[in-house]
Protein backbone atom coordinates (compact mmCIF):
# COMPACT_ATOMS: atom_id res chain seq x y z
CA UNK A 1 60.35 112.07 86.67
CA UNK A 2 63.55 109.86 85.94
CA UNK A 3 64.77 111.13 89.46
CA UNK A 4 61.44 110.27 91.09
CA UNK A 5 61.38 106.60 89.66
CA UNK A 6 65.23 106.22 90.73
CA UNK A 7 64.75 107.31 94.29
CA UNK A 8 61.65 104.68 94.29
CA UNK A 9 63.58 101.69 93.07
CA UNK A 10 66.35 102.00 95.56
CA UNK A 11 63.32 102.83 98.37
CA UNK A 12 61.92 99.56 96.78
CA UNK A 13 64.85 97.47 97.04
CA UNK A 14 66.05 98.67 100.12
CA UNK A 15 62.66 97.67 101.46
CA UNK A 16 63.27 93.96 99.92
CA UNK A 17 66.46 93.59 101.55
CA UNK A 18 65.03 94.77 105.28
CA UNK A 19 62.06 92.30 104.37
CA UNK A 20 64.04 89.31 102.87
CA UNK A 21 66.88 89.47 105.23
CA UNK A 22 65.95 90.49 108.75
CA UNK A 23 62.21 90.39 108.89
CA UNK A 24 62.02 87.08 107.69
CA UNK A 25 64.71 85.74 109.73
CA UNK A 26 62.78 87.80 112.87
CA UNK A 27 59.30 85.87 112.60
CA UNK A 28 61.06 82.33 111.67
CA UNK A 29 63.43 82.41 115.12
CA UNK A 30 60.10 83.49 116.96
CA UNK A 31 58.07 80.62 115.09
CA UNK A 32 55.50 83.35 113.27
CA UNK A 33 55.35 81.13 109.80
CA UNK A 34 52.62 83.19 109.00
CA UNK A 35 53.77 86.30 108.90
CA UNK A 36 57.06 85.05 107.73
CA UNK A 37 55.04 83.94 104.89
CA UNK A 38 54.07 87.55 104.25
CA UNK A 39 57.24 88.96 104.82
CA UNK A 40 58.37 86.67 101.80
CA UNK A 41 56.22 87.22 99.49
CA UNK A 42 55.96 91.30 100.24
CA UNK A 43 59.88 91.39 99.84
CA UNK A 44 59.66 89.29 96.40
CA UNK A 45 57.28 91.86 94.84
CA UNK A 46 58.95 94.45 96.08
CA UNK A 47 61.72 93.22 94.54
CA UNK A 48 59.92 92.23 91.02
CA UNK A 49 58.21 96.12 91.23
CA UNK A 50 61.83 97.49 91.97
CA UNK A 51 63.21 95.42 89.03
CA UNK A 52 60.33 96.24 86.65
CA UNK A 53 60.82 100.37 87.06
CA UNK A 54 64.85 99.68 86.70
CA UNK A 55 64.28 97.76 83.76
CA UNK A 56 62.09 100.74 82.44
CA UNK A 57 64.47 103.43 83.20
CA UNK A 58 67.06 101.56 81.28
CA UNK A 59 64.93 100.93 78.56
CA UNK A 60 63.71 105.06 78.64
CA UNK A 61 67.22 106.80 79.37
């Protein structure tokens, strides 16, 4: 289960990165606010749901 929750939080923040970083830069050269928008606030939970199960692992191992 530890293993499981490991591979998800790097999946997780992976995902944040590719969302943060390139997406959002993507849709705000092409003028898409709106789904820049998205982008942002998808890769922040991402990240807060990627932080939350890290913090939990620590707290459990």
């Amino acid at each position: 289960m530890v293993r499981l929750f490991g591979s998800l939080v790097i999946i997780l923040f992976v995902s944040t990165l590719m969302l943060l970083a390139v997406d959002a830069r993507i849709y705000n050269s092409k003028g898409w606010l709106r789904e820049k928008k998205y982008a942002m606030v998808l890769g922040w939970a991402y990240g807060a749901i990627s932080l939350a199960i890290l913090i939990g692992l620590i707290i459990y191992v």
